[in-house]
Protein backbone atom coordinates (compact mmCIF):
# COMPACT_ATOMS: atom_id res chain seq x y z
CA UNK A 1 -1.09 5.08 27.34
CA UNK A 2 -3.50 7.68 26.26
CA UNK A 3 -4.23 6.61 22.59
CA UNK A 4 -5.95 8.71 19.80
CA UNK A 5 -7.51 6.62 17.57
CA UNK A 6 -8.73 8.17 14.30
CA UNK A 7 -11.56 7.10 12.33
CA UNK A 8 -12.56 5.21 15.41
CA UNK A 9 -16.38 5.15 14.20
CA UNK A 10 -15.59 3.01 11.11
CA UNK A 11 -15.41 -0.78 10.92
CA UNK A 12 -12.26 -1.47 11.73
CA UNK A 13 -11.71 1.41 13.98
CA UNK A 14 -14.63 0.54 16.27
CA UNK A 15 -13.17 -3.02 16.16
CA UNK A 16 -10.03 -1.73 17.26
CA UNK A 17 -11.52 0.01 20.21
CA UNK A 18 -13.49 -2.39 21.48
CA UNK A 19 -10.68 -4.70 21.14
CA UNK A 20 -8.43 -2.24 23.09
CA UNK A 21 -10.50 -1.52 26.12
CA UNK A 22 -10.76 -5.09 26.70
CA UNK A 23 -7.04 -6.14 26.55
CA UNK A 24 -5.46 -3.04 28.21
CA UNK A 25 -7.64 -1.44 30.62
CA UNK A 26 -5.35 0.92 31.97
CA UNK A 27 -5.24 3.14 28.83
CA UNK A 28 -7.04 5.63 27.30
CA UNK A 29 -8.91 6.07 24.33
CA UNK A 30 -9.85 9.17 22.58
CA UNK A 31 -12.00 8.55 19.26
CA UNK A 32 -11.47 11.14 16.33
CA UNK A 33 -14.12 11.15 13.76
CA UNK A 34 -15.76 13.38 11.36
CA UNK A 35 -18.87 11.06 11.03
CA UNK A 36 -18.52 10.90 7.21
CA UNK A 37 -20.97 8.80 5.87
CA UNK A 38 -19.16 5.54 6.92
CA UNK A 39 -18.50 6.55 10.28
CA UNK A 40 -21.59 5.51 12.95
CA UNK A 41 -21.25 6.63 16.08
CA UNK A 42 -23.88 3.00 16.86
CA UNK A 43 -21.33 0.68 16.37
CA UNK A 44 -19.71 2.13 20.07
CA UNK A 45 -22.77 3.55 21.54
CA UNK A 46 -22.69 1.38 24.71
CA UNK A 47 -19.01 2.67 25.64
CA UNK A 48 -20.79 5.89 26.20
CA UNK A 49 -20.05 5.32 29.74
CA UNK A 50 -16.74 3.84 30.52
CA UNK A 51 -14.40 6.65 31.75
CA UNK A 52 -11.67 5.12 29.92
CA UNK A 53 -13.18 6.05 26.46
CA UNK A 54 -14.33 9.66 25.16
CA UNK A 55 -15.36 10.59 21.28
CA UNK A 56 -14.54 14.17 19.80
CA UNK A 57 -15.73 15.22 16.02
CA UNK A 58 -12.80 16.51 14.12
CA UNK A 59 -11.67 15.76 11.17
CA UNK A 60 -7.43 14.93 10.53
CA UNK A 61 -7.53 18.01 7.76
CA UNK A 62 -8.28 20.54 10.63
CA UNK A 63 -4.79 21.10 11.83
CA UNK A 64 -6.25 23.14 14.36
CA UNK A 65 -8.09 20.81 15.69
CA UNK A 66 -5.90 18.02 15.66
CA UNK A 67 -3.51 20.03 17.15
CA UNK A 68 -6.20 20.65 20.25
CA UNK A 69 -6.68 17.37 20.69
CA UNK A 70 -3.75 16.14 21.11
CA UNK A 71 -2.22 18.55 23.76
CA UNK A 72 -5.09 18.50 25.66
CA UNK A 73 -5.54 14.53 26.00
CA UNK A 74 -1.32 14.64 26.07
CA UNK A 75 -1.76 12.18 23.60
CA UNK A 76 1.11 9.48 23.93
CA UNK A 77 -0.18 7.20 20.53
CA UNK A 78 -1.96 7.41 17.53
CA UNK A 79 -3.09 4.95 15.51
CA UNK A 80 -4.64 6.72 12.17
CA UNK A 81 -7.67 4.50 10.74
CA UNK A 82 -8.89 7.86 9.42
CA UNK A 83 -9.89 7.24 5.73
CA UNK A 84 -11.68 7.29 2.50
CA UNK A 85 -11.63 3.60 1.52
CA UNK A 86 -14.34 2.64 -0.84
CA UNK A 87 -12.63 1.99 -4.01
CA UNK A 88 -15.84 2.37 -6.68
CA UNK A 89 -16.39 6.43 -4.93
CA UNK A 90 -12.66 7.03 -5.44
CA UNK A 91 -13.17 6.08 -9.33
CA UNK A 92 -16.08 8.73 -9.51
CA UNK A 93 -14.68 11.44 -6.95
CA UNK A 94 -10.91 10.98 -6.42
CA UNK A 95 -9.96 14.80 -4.54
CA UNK A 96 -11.56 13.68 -1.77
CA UNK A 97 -8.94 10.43 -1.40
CA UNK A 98 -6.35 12.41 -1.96
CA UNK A 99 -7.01 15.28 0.65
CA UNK A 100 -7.88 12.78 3.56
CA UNK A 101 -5.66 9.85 2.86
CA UNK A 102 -2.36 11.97 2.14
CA UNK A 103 -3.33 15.61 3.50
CA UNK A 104 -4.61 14.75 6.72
CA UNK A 105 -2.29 11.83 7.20
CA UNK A 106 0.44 14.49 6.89
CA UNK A 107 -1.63 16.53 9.46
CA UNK A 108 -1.25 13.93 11.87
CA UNK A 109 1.92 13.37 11.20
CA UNK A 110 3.19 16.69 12.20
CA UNK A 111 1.33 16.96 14.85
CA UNK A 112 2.83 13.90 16.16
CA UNK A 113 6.03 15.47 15.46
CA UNK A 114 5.17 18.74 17.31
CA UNK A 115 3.94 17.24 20.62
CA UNK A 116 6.45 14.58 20.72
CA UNK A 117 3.77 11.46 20.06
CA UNK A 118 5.79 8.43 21.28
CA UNK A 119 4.31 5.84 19.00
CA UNK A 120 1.95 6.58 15.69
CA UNK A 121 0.74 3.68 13.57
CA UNK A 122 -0.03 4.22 10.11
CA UNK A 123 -3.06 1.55 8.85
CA UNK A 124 -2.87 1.10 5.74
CA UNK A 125 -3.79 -1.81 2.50
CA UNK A 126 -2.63 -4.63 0.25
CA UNK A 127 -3.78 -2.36 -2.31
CA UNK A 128 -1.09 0.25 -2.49
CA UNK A 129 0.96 -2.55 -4.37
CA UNK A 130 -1.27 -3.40 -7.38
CA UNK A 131 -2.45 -6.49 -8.52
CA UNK A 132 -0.85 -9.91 -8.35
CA UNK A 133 -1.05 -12.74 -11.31
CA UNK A 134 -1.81 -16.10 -10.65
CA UNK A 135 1.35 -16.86 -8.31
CA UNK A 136 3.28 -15.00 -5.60
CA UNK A 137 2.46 -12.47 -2.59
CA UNK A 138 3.10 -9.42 -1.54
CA UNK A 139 5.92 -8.99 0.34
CA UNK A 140 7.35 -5.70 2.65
CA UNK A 141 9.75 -5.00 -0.28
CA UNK A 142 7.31 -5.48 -2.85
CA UNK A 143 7.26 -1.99 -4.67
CA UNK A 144 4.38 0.35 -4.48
CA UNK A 145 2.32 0.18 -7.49
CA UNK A 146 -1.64 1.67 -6.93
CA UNK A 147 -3.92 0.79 -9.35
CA UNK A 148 -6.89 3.16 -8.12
CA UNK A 149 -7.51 6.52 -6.87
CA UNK A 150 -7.93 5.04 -3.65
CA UNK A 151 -4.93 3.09 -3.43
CA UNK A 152 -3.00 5.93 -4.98
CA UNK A 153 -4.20 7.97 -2.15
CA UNK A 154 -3.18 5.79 0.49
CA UNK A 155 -0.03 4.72 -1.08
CA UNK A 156 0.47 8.45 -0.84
CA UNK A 157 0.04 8.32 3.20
CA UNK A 158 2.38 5.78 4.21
CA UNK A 159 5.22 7.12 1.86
CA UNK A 160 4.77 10.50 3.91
CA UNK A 161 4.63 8.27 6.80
CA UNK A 162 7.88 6.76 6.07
CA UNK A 163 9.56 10.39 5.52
CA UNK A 164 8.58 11.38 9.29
CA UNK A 165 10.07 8.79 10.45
CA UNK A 166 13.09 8.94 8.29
CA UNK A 167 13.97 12.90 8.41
CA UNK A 168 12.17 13.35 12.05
CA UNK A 169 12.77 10.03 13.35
CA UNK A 170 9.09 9.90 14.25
CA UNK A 171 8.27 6.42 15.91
CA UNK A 172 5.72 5.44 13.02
CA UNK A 173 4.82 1.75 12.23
CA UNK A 174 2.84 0.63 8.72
CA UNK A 175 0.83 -1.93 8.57
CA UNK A 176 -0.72 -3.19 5.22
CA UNK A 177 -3.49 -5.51 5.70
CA UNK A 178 -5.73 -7.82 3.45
CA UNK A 179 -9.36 -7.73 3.41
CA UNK A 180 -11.35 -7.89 6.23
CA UNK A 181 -14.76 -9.24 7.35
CA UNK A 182 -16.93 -9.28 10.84
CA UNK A 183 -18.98 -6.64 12.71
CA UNK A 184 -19.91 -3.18 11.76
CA UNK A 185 -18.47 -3.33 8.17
CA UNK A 186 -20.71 -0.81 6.20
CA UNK A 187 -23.05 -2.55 4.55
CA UNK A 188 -21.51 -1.26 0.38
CA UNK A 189 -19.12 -3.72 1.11
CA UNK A 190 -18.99 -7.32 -0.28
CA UNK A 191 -19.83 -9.80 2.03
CA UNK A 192 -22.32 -7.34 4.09
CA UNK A 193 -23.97 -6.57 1.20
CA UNK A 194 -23.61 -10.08 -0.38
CA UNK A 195 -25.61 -10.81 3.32
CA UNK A 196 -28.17 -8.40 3.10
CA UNK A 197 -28.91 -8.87 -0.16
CA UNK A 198 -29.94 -12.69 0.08
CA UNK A 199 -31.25 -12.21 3.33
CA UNK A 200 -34.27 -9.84 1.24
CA UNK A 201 -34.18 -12.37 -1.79
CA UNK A 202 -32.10 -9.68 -3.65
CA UNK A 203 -29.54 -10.07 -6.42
CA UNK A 204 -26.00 -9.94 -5.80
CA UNK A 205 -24.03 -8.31 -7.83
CA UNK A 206 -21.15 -9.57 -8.74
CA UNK A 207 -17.97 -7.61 -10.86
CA UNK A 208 -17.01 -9.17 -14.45
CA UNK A 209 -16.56 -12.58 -13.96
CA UNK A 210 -16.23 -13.23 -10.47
CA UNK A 211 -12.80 -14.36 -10.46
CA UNK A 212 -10.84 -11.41 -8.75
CA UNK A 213 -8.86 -13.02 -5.35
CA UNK A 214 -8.67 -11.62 -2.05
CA UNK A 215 -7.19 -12.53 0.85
CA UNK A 216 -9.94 -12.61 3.62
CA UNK A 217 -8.94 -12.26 7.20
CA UNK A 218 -11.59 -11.38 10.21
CA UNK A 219 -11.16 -8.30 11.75
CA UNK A 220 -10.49 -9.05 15.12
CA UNK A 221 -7.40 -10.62 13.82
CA UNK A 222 -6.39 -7.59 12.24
CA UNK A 223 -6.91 -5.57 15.94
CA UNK A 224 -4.19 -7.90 17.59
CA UNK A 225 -1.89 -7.54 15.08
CA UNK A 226 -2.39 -3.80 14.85
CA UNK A 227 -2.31 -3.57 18.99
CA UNK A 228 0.79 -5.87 18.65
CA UNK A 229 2.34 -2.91 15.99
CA UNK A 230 1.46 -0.21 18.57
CA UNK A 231 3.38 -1.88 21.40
CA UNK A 232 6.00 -4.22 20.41
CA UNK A 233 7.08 -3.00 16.29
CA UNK A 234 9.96 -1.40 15.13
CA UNK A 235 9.89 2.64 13.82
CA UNK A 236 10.49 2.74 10.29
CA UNK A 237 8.83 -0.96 9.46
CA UNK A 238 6.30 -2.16 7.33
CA UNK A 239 4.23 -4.86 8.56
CA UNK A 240 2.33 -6.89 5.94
CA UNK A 241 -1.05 -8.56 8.17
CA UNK A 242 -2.86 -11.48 6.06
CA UNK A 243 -5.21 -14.57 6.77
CA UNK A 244 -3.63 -16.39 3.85
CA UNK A 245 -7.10 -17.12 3.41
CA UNK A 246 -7.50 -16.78 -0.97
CA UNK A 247 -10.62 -16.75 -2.23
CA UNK A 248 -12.68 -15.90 -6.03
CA UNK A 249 -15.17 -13.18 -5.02
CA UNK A 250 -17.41 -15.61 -6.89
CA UNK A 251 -16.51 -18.91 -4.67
CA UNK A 252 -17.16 -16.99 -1.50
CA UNK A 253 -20.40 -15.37 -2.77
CA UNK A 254 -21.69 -18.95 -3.72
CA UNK A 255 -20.87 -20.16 -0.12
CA UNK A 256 -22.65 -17.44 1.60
CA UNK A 257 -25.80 -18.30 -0.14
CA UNK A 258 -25.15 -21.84 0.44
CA UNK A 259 -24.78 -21.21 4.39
CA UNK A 260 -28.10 -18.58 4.06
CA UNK A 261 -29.28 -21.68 1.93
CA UNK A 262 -30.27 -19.18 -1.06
CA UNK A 263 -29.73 -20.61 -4.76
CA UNK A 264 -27.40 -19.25 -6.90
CA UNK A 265 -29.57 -18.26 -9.40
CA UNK A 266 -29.77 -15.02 -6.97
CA UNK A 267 -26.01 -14.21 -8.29
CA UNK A 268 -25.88 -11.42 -11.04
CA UNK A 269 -22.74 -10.35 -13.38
CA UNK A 270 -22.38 -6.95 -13.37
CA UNK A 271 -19.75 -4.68 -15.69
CA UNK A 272 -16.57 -4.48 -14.22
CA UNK A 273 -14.93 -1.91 -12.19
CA UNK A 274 -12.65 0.01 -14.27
CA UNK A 275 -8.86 -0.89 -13.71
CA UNK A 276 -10.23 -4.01 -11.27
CA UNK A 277 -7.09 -5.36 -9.96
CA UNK A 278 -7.68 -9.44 -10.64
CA UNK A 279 -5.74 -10.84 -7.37
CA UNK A 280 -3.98 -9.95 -4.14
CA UNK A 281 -2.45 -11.82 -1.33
CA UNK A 282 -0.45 -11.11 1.56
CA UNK A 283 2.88 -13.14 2.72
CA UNK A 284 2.42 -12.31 6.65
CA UNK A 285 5.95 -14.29 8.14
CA UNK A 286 7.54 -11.19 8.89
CA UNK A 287 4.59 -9.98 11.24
CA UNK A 288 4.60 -13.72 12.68
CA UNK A 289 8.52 -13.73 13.56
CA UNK A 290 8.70 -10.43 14.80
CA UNK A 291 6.02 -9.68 16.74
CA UNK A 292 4.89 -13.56 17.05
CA UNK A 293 1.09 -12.60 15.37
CA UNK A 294 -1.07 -15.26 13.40
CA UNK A 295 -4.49 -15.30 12.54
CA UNK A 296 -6.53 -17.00 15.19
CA UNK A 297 -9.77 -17.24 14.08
CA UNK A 298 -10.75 -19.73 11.26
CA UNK A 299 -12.66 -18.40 8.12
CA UNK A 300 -15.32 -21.36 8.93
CA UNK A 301 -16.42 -20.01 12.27
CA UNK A 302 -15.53 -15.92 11.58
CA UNK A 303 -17.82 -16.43 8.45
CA UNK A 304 -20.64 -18.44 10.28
CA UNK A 305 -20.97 -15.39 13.47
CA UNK A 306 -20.22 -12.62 10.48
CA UNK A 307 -23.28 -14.19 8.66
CA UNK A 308 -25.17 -14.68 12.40
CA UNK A 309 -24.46 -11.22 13.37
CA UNK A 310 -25.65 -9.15 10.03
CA UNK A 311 -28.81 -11.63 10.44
CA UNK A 312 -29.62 -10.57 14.07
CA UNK A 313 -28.61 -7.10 13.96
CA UNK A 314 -30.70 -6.10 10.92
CA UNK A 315 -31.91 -2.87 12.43
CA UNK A 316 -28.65 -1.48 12.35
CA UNK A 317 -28.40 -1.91 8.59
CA UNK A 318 -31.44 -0.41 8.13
CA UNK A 319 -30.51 2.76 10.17
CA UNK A 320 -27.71 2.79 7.34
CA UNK A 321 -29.41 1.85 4.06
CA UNK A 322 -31.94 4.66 5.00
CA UNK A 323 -29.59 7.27 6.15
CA UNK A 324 -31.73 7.86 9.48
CA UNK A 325 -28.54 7.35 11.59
CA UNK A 326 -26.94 10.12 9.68
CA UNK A 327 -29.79 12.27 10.70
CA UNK A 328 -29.66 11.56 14.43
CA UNK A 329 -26.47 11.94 14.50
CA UNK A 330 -26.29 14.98 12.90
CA UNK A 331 -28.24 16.89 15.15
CA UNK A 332 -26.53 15.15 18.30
CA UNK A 333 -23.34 16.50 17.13
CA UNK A 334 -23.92 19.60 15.26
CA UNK A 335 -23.34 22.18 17.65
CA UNK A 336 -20.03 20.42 18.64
């Protein structure tokens, strides 16, 4: 298969590659990135060489040059990771959400259409369904209710995903995953910056009153279940991927400190995030009869080598927190 994988400079995207070189060989890759601020080219710079892999800067709201690379890689797959996903920028700047996650999902799309793309998988979030109270989980049928611009945005995406597929019978999978945590997350998110922070003796900020749930799952988890999707789902179905792993964004702060052996005192309450949605969890069993997935790796030991790597790879935060590997990049790329 020659696979186009969008946003394949992100976290979970760079995951996913990795992943994918190592369990199928014989395909493909071709990375499609803008480099927006979240998207380091680092995180894949070793797979500079393997003849299997090549990186082109485009962004998925440049029809034209979607369109390009697609025909001329024949792409056979796509799997869009492609995305504006931090929730507290899409409170202060919300057009941008709107024209990535739904306009140049619906690029994509089309161009999928056009060329005949034989398999497109749509990765999406728990988020597009709102917040959960103190019981339940979301399930496939549980209605679509964003809370933020973000989640709004991508909500957005996968309905326009699920039109393709129903009015052009476009082979598109979604799959709506729960948080993730590992390698190469950018560091404004909560447990890299939870990491970073007490690694400097920094506080760490935590939202209202630390009681919101997630569902935590590590990311290599997420890349067989998404690779699993690609190969083996059905067009037209949503795929719900969780670690049924709940925990207060309070608990797990205190239990990173306690494994960096920081005191809690560190821990700061900050205001809330407007419209904070207080819990979410994922019921995963239809992913786990259908396609046979389960998480794999336990939250004890993906937590320990999360914590482990941040720790030993503290140059590559630093690149980020200063912006130098925006620079470089930059000019490596510009005249492309």
């Amino acid at each position: 298969m020659v696979l186009l994988v969008t946003g394949g400079c992100g976290f979970i995207g760079s995951n996913f590659i990795r992943y994918h070189l190592r369990a199928h060989p014989e395909d493909n890759i071709v990375n499609f990135d803008k480099l927006t601020y979240a998207g380091n080219p680092a995180n894949l710079a070793d797979l500079g060489t393997l003849s299997a892999y090549s990186f082109v800067r485009g962004d998925i709201c440049d029809r034209k040059a979607v369109d390009s690379v697609v025909e001329r890689h024949r792409v056979e797959g796509i799997i869009n990771f492609a995305a504006e996903t931090h929730v507290d920028r899409s409170i202060t700047g919300p057009a941008v959400f709107m024209e990535t996650n739904a306009g140049g999902t619906n690029v994509l799309l089309d161009v999928a259409r056009e060329h005949g793309v034989q398999r497109f998988v749509q990765v999406s979030t728990d988020e597009v369904y709102g917040s959960l109270g103190p019981e339940g989980k979301f399930t496939e049928e549980t209605p679509l209710h964003p809370n933020s611009p973000y989640a709004a945005s991508k909500a957005a995406g996968d309905l326009l995903a699920g039109a393709y597929h129903h009015t052009y019978g476009l082979a598109v999978m979604i799959t709506r995953c729960s948080n993730n945590y590992g390698p190469y997350q950018f560091p404004e998110k909560l447990i890299p910056l939870m990491i970073a922070n007490a690694a400097g003796g920094k506080k760490l900020p935590v939202y209202g009153d630390g009681q919101n749930v997630r569902d935590w799952l590590h990311v290599g988890d997420h890349c067989v279940a998404l690779d699993l999707a690609l190969r083996k789902g059905k067009p037209g179905e949503v795929y719900n991927i969780g670690g049924g792993n709940e925990w207060k964004n309070l608990d797990l702060v205190k239990l990173l400190l306690s494994r960096m052996d920081r005191p809690e005192s560190l821990i700061e309450f900050v205001k809330d995030r407007p419209g904070h949605d207080r819990r979410y969890a994922i019921d995963a069993s239809k992913i786990a009869r259908e396609l046979g997935w389960g998480p794999a790796v336990s939250f004890e030991t993906g937590l320990a080598e999360t914590v482990e790597w941040y720790l030993a790879n503290e140059g590559w935060r630093k690149t980020i927190e200063s912006g130098e590997y925006r620079e470089y990049y930059r000019k490596m790329y510009e005249d492309r």
